[in-house]
N, C-alpha and C. Protein backbone atom coordinates (compact mmCIF):
# COMPACT_ATOMS: atom_id res chain seq x y z
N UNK A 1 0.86 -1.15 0.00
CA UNK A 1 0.00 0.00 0.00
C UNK A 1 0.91 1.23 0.00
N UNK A 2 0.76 1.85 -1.34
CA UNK A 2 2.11 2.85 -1.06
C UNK A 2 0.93 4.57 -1.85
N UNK A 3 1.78 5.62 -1.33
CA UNK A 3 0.93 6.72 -1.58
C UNK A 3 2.05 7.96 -2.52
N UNK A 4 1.50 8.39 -3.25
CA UNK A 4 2.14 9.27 -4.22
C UNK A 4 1.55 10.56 -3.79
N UNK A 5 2.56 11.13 -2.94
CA UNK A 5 2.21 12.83 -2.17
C UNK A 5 3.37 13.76 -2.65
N UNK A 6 3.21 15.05 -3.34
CA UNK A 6 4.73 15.66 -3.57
C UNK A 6 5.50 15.03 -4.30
N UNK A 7 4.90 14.29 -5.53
CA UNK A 7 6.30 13.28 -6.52
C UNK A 7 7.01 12.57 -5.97
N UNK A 8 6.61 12.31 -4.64
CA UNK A 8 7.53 11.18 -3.36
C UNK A 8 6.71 9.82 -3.41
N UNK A 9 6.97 8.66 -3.16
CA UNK A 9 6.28 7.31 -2.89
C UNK A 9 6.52 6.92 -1.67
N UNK A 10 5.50 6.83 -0.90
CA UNK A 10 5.70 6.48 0.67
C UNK A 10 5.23 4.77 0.49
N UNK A 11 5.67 4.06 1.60
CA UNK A 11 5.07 3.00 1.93
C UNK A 11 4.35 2.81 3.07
N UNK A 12 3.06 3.29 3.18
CA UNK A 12 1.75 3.27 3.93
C UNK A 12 1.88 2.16 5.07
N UNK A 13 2.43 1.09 5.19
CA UNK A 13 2.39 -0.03 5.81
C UNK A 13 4.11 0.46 6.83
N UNK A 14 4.86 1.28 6.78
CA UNK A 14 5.37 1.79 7.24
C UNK A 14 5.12 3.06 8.34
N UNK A 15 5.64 2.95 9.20
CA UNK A 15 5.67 4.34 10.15
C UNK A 15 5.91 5.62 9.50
N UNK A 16 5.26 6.62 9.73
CA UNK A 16 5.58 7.46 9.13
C UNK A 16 6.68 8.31 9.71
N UNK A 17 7.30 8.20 10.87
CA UNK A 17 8.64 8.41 11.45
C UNK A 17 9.73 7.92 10.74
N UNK A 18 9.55 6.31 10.33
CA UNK A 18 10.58 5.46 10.08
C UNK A 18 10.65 5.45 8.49
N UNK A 19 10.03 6.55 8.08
CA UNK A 19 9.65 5.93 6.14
C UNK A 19 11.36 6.91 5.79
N UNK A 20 12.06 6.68 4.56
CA UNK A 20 13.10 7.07 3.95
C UNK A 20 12.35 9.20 3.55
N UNK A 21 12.91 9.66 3.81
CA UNK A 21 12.86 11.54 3.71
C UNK A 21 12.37 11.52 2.13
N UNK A 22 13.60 10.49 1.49
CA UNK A 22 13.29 11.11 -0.10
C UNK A 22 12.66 10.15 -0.88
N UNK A 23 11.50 9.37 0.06
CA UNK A 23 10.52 8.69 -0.49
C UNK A 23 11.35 7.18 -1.74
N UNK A 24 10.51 6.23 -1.76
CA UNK A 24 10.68 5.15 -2.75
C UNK A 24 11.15 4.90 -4.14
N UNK A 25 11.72 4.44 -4.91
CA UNK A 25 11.69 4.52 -6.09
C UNK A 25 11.44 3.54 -6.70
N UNK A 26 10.57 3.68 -7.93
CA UNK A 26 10.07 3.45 -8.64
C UNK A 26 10.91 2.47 -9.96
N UNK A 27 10.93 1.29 -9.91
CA UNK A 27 12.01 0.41 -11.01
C UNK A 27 11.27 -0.61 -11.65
N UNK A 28 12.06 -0.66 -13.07
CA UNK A 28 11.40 -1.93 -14.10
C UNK A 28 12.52 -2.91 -13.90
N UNK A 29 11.75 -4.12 -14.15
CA UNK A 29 12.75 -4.97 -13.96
C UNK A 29 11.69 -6.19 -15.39
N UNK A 30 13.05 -6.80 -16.08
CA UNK A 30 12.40 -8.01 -17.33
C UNK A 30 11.33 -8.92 -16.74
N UNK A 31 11.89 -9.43 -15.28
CA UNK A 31 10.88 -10.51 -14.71
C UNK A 31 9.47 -10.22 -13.90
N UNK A 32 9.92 -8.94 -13.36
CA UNK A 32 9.11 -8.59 -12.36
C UNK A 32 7.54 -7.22 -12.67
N UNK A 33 8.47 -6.48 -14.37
CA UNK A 33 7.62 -5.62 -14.39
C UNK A 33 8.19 -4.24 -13.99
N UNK A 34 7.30 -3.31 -13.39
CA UNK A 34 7.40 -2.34 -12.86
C UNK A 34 7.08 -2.50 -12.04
N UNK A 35 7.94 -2.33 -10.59
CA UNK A 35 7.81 -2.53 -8.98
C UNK A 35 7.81 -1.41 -8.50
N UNK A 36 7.62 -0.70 -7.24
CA UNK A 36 8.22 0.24 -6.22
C UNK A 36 9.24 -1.24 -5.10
N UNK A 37 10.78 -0.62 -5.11
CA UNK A 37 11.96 -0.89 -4.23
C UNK A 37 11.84 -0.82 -3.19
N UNK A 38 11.36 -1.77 -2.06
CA UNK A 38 11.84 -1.40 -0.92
C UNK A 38 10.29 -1.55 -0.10
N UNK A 39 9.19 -1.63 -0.74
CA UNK A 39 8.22 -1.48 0.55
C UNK A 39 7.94 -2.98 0.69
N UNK A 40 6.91 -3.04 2.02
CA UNK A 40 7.13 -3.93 2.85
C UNK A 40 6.12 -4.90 2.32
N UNK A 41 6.30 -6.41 2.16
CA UNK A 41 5.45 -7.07 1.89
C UNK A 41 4.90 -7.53 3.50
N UNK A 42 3.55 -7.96 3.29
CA UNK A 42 2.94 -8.50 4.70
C UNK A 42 2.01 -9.87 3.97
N UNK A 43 2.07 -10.80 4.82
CA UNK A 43 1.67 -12.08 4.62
C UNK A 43 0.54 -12.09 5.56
N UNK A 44 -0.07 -12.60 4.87
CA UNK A 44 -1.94 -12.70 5.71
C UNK A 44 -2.46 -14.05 5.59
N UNK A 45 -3.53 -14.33 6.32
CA UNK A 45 -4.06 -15.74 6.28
C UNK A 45 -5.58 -15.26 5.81
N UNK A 46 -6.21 -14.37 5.96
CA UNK A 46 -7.47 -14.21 5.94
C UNK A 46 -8.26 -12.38 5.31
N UNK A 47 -9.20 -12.66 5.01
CA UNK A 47 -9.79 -10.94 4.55
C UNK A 47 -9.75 -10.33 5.62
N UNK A 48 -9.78 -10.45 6.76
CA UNK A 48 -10.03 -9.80 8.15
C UNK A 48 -8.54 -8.82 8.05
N UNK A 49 -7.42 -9.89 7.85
CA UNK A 49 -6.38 -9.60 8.25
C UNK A 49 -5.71 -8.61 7.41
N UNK A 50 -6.54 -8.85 5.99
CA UNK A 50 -6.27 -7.63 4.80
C UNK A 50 -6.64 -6.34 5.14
N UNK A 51 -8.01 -6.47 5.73
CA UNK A 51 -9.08 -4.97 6.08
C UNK A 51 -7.95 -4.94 7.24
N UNK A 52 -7.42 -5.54 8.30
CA UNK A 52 -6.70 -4.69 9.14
C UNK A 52 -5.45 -3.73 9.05
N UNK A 53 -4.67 -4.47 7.58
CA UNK A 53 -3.55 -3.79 7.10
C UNK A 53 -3.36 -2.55 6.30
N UNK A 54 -4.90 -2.77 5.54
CA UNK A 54 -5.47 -1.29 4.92
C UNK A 54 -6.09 -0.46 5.95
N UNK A 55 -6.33 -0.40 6.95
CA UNK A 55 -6.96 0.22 8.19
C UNK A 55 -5.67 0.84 8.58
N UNK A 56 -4.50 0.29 8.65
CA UNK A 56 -3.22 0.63 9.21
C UNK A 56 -2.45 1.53 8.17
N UNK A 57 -2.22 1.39 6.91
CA UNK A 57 -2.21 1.90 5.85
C UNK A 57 -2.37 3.14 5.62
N UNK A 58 -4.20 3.17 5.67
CA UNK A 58 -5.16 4.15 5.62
C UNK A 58 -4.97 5.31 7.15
N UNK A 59 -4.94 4.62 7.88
CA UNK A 59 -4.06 6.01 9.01
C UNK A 59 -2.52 6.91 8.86
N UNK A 60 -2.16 5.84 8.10
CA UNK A 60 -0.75 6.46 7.43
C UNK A 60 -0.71 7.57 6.82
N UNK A 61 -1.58 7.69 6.24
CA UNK A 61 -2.17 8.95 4.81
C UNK A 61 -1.68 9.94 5.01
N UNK A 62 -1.33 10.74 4.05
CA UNK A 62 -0.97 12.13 4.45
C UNK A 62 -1.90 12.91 4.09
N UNK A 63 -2.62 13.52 5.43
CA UNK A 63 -3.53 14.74 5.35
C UNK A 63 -3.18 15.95 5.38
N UNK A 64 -4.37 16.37 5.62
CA UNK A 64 -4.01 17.84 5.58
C UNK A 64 -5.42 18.89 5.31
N UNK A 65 -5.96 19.70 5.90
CA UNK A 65 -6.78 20.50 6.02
C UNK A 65 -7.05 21.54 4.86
N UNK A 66 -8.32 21.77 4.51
CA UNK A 66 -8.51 22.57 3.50
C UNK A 66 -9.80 23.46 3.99
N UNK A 67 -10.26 24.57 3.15
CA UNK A 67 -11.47 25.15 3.53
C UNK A 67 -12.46 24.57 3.47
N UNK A 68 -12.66 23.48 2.65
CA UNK A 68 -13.39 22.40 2.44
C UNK A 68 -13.54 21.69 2.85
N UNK A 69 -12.65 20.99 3.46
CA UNK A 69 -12.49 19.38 4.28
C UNK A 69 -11.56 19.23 5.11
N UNK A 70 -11.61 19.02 6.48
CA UNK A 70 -10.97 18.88 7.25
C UNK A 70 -9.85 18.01 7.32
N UNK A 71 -10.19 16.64 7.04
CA UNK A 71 -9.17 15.68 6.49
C UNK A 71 -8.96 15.74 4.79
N UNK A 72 -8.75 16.51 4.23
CA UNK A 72 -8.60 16.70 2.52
C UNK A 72 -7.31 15.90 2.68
N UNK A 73 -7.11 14.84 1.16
CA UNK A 73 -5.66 14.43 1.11
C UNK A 73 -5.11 15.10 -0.32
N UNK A 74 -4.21 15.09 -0.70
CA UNK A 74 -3.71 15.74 -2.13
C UNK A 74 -2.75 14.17 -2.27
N UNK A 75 -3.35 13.61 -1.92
CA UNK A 75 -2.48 12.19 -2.55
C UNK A 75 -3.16 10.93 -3.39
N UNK A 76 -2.31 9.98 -3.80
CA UNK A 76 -3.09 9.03 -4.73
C UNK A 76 -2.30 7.96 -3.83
N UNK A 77 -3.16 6.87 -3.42
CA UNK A 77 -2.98 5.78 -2.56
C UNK A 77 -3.45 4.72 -3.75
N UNK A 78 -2.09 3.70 -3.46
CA UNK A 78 -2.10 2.67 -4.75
C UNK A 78 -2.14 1.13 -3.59
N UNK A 79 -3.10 0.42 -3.63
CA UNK A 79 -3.04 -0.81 -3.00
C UNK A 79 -2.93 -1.91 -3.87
N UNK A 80 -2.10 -3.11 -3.52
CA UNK A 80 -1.68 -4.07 -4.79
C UNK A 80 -1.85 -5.45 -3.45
N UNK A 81 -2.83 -6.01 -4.43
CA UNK A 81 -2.46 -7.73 -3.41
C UNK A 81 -2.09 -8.57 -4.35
N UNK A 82 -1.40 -9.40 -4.03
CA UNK A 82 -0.58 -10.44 -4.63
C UNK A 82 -0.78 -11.76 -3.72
N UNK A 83 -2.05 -12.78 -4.48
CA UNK A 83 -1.93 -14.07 -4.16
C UNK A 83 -1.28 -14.99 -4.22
N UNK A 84 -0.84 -15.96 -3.43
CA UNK A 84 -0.19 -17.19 -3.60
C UNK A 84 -0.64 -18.18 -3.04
N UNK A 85 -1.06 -19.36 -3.72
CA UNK A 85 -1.63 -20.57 -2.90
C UNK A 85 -0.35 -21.20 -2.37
N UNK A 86 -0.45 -21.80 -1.09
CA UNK A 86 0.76 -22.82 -0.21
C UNK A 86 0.08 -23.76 -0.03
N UNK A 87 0.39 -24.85 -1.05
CA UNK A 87 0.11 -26.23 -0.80
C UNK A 87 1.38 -26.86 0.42
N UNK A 88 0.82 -27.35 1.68
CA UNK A 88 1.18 -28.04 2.67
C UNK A 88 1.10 -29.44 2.15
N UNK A 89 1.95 -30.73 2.82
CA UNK A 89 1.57 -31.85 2.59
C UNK A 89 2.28 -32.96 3.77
């Protein structure tokens, strides 16, 4: 869950104390595509556990007050899930 504020890429699932000053970057790679470097993957068992990580995410946000809206954001929040089945045996 990463957010595009100021031409910077934060990683939402990060502290916002602990995130890098000059934000994420953005890389292609042959196998992988186009990734963002560096943010945090989280492993889940269940939807509960998804809605809790976007809940955590989603407090991350960078706000900010307007005449309009108290919580106004000027950002674009990008969420990406990536399944994998784990066959046990």
């Amino acid at each position: 869950m990463v957010e595009i504020y100021n031409e910077r890429i934060q990683d939402l699932l990060i502290n916002p104390a602990k995130r890098p000053k000059e934000g994420l970057k953005i890389r292609e790679n042959q196998t992988y595509g186009i990734y963002v470097e560096g943010i945090q993957k989280v492993a889940v068992n269940s939807f509960k556990e998804i809605e809790r990580q976007m809940d955590e995410g989603s407090k991350n946000r960078t706000i900010g007050s307007t005449q309009m809206n108290a919580t106004s954001s000027r950002a674009h929040t990008v969420i990406a899930i990536e399944f994998r089945q784990i066959v046990t045996f």
